[in-house]
PDB file of N, CA and C in Angstrom:
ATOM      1  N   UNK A   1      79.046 107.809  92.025  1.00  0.00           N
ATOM      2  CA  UNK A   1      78.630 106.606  92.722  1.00  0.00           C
ATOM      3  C   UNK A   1      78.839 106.808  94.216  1.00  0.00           C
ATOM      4  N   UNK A   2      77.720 106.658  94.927  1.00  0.00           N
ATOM      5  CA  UNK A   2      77.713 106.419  96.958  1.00  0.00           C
ATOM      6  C   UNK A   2      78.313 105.731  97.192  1.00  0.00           C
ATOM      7  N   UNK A   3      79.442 105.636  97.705  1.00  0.00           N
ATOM      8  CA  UNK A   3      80.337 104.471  98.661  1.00  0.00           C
ATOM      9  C   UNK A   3      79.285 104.454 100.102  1.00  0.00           C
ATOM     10  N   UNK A   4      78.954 103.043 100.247  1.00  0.00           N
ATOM     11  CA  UNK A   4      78.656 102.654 101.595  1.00  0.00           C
ATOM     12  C   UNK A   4      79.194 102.198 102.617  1.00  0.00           C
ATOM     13  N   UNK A   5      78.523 102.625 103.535  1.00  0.00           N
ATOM     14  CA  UNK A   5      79.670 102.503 105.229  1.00  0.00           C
ATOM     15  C   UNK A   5      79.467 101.042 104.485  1.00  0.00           C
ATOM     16  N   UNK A   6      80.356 100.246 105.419  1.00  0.00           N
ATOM     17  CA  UNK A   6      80.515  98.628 105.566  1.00  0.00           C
ATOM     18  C   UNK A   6      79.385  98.200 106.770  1.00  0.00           C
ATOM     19  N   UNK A   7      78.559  97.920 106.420  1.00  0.00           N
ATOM     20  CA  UNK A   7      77.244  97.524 107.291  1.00  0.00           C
ATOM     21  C   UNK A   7      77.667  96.675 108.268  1.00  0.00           C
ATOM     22  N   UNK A   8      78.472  95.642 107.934  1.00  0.00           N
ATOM     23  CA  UNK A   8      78.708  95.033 109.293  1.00  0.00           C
ATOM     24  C   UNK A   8      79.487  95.249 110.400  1.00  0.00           C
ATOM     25  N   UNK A   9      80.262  96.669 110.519  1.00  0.00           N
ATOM     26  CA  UNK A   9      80.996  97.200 111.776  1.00  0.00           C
ATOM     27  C   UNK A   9      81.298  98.450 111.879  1.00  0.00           C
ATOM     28  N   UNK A  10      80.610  99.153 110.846  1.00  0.00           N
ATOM     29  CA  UNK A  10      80.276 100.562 110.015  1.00  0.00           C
ATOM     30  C   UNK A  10      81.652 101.104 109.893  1.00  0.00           C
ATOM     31  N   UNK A  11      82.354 100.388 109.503  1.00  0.00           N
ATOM     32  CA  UNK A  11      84.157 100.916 109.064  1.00  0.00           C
ATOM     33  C   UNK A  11      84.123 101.412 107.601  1.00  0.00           C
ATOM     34  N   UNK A  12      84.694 102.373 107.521  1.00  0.00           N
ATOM     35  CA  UNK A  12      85.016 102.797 106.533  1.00  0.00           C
ATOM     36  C   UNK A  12      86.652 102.459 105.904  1.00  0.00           C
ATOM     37  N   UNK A  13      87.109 101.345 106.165  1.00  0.00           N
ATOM     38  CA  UNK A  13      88.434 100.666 105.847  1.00  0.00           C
ATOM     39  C   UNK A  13      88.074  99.372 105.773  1.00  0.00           C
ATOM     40  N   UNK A  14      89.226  98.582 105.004  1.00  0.00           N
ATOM     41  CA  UNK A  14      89.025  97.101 105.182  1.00  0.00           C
ATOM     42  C   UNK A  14      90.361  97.258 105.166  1.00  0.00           C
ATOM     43  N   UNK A  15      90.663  95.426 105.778  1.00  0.00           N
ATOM     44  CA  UNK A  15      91.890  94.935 105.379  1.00  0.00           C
ATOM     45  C   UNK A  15      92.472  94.340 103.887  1.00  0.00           C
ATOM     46  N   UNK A  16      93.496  94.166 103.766  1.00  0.00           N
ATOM     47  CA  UNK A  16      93.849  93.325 102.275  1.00  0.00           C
ATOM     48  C   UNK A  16      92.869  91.991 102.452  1.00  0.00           C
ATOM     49  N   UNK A  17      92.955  91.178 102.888  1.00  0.00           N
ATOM     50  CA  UNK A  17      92.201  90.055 103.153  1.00  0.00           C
ATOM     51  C   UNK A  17      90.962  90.083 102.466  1.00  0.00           C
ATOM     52  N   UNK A  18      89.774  91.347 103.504  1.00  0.00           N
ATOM     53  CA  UNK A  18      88.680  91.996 103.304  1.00  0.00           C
ATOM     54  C   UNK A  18      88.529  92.322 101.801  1.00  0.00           C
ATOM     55  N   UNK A  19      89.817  93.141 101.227  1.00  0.00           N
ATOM     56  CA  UNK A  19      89.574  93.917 100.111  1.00  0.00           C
ATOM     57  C   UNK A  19      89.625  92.457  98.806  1.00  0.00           C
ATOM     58  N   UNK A  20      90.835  91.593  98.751  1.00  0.00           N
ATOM     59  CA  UNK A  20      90.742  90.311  98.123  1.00  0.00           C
ATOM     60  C   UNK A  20      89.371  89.420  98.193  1.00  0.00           C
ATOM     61  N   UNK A  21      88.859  89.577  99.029  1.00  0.00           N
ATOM     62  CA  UNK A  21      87.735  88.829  98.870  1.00  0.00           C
ATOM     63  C   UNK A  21      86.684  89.684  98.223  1.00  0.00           C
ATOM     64  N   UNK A  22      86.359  90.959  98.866  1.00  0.00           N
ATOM     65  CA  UNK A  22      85.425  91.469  98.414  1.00  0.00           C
ATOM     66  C   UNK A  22      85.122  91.719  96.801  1.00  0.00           C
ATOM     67  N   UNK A  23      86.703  92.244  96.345  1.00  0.00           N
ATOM     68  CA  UNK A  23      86.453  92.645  94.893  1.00  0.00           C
ATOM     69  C   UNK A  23      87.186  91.114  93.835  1.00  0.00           C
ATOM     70  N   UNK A  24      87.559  89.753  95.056  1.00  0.00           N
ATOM     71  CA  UNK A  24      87.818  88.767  93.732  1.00  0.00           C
ATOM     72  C   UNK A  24      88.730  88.992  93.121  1.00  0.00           C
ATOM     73  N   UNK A  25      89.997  89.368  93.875  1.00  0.00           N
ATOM     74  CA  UNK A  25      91.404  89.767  93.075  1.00  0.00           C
ATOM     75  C   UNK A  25      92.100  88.524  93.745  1.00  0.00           C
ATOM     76  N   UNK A  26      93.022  89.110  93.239  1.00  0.00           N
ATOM     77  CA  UNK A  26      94.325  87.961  94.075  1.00  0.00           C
ATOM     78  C   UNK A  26      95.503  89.061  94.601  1.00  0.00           C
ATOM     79  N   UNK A  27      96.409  88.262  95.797  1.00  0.00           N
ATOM     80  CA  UNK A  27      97.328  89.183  96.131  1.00  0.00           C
ATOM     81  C   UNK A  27      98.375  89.809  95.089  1.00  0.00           C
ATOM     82  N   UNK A  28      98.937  89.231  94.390  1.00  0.00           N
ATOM     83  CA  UNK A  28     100.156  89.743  93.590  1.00  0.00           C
ATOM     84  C   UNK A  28      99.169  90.523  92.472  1.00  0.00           C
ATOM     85  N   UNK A  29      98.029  90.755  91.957  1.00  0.00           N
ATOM     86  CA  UNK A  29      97.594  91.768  90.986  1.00  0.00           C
ATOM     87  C   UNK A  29      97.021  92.746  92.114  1.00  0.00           C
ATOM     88  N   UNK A  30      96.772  92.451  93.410  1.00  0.00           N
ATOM     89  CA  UNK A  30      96.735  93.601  94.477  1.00  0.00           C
ATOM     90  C   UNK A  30      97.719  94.414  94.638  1.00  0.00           C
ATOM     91  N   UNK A  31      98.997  94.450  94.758  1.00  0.00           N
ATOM     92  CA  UNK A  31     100.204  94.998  94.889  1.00  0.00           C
ATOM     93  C   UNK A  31     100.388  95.291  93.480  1.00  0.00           C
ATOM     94  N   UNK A  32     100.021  94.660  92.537  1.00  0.00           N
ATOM     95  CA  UNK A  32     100.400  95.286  91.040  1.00  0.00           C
ATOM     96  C   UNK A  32      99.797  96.681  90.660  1.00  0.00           C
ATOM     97  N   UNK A  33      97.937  96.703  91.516  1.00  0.00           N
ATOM     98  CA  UNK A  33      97.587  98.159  91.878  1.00  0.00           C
ATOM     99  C   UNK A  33      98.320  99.045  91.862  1.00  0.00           C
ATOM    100  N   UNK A  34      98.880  98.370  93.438  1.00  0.00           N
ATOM    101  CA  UNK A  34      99.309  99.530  94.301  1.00  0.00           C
ATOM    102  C   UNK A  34     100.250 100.151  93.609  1.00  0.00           C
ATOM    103  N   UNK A  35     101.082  99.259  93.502  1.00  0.00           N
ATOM    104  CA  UNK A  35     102.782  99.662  92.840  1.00  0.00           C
ATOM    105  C   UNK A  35     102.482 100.789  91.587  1.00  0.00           C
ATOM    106  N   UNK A  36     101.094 100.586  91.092  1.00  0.00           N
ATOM    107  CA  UNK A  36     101.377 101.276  89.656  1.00  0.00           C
ATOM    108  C   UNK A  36     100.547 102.636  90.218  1.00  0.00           C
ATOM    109  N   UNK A  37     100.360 102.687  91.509  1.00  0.00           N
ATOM    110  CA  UNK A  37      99.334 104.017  91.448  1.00  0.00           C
ATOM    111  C   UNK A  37      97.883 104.070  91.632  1.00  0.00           C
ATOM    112  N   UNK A  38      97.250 102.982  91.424  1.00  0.00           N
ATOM    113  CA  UNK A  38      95.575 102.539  90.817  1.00  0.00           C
ATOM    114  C   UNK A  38      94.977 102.613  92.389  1.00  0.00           C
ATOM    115  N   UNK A  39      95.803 102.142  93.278  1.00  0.00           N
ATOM    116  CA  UNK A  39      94.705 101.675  94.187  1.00  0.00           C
ATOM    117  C   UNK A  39      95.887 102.255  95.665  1.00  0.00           C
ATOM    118  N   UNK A  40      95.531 103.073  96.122  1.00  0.00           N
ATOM    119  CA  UNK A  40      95.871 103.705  97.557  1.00  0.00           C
ATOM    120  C   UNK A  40      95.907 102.571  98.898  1.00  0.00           C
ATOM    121  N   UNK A  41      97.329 102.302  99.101  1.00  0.00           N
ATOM    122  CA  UNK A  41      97.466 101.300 100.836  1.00  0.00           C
ATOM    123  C   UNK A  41      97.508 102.203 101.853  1.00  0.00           C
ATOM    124  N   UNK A  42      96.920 101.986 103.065  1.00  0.00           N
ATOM    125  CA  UNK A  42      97.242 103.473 104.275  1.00  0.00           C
ATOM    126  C   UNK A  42      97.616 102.454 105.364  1.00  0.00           C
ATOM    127  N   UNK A  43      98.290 102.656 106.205  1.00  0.00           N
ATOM    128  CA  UNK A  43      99.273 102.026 106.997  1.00  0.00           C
ATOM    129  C   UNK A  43      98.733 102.486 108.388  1.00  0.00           C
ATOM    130  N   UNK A  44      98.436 101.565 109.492  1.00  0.00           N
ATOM    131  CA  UNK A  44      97.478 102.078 110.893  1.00  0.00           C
ATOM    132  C   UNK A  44      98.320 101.214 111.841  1.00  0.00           C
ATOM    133  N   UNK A  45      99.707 101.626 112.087  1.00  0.00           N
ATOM    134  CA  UNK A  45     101.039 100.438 112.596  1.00  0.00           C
ATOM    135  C   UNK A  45     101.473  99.958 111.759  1.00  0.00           C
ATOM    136  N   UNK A  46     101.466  98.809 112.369  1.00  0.00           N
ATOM    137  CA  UNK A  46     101.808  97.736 110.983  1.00  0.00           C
ATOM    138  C   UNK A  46     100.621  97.200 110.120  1.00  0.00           C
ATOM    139  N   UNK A  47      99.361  97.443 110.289  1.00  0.00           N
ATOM    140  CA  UNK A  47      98.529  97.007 109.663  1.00  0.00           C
ATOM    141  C   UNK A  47      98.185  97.709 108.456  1.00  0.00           C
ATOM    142  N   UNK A  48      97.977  97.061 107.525  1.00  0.00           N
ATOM    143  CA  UNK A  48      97.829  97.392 105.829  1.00  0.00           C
ATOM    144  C   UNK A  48      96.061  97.840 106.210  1.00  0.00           C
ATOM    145  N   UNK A  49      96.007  98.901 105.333  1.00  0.00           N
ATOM    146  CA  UNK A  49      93.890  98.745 105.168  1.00  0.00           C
ATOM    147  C   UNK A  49      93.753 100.169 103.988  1.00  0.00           C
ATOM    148  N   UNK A  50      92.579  99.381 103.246  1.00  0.00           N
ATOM    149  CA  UNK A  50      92.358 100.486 102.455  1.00  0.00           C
ATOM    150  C   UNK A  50      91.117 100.852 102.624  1.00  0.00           C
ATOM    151  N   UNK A  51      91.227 102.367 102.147  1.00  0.00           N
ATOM    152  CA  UNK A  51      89.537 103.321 102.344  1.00  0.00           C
ATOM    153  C   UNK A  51      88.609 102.403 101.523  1.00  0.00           C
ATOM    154  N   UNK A  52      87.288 102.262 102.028  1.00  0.00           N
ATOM    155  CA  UNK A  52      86.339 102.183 100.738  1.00  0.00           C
ATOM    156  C   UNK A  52      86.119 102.734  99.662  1.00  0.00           C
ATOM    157  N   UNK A  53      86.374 103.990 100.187  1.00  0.00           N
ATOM    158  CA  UNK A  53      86.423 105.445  99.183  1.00  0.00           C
ATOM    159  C   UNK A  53      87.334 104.956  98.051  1.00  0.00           C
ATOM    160  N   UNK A  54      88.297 105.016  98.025  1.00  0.00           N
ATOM    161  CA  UNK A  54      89.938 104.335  97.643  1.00  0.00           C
ATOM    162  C   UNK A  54      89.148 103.261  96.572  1.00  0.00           C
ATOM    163  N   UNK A  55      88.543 102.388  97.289  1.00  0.00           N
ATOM    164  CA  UNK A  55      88.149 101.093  96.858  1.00  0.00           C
ATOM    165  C   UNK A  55      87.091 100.837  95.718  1.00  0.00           C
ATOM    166  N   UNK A  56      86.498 101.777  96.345  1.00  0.00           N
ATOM    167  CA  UNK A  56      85.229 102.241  95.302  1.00  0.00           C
ATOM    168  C   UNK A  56      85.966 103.015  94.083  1.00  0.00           C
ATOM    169  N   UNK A  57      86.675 103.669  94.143  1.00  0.00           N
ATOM    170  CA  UNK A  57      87.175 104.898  93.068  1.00  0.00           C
ATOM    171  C   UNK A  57      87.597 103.976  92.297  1.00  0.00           C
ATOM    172  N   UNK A  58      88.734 102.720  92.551  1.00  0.00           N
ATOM    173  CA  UNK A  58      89.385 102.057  91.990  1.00  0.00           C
ATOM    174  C   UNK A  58      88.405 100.934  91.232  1.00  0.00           C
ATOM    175  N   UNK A  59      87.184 100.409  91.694  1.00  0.00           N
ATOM    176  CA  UNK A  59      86.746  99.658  90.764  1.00  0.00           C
ATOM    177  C   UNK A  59      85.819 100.188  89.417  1.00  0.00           C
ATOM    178  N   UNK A  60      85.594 101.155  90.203  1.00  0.00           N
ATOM    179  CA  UNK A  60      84.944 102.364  89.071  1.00  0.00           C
ATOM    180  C   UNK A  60      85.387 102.896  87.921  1.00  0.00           C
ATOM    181  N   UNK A  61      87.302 102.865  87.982  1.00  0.00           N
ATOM    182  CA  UNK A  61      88.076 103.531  87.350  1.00  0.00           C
ATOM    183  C   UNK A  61      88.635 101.917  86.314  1.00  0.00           C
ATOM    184  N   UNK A  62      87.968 101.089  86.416  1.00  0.00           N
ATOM    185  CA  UNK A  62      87.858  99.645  85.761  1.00  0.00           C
ATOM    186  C   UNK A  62      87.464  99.800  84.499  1.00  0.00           C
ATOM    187  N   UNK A  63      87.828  99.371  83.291  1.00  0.00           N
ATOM    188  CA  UNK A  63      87.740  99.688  82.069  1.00  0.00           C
ATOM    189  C   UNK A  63      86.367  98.940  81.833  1.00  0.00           C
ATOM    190  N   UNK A  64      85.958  99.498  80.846  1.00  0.00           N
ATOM    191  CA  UNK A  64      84.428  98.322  80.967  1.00  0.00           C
ATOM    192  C   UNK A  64      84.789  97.695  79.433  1.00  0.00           C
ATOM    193  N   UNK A  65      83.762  96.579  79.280  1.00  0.00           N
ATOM    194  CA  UNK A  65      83.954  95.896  77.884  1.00  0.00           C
ATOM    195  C   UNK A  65      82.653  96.018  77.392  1.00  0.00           C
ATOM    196  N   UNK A  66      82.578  96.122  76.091  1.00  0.00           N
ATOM    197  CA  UNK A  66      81.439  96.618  75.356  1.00  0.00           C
ATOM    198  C   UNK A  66      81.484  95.282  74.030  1.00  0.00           C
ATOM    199  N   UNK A  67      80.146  95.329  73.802  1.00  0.00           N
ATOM    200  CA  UNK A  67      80.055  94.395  72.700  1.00  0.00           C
ATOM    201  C   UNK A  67      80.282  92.788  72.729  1.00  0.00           C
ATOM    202  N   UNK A  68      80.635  92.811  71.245  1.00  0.00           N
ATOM    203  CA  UNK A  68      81.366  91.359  71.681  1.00  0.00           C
ATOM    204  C   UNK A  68      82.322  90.542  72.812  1.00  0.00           C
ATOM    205  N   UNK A  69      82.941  91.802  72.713  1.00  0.00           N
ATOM    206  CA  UNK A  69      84.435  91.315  73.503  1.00  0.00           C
ATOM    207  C   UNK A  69      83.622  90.636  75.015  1.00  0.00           C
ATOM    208  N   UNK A  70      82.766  90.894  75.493  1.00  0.00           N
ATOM    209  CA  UNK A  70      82.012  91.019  76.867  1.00  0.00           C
ATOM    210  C   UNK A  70      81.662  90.032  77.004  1.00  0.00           C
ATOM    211  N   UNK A  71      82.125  89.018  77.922  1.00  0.00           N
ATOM    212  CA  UNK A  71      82.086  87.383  77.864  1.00  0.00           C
ATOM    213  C   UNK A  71      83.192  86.759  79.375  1.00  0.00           C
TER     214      UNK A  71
END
């Protein structure tokens, strides 16, 4: 799968903020990611931001549901 630049400032990072909205998580299963390994934080000062790359890998690596269960 192509990860795309971010069209609106051609960054290849977002913030947590950015990343919560985009993929529809919430903060505490965001850090539940992180903590377990799933999803890569990179640190630019004090500011939190993750790759798209990162971002993309991680929703990809999302279990899928098949069949019934799929609802």
């Amino acid at each position: 799968m192509k990860v795309e630049q971010d069209m609106n400032e051609g960054r290849r990072v977002i913030t947590i903020v950015e990343f919560l909205h985009r993929y529809s998580i919430g903060r505490t299963r965001f850090y539940e990611e992180v903590a377990a390994g799933r999803l890569k934080l990179r640190k630019l000062g004090k500011k939190s931001l993750v790759s798209l790359d990162d971002a993309e890998k991680w929703l990809a690596n999302l279990p899928t549901v098949k069949g019934k269960d799929a609802a």
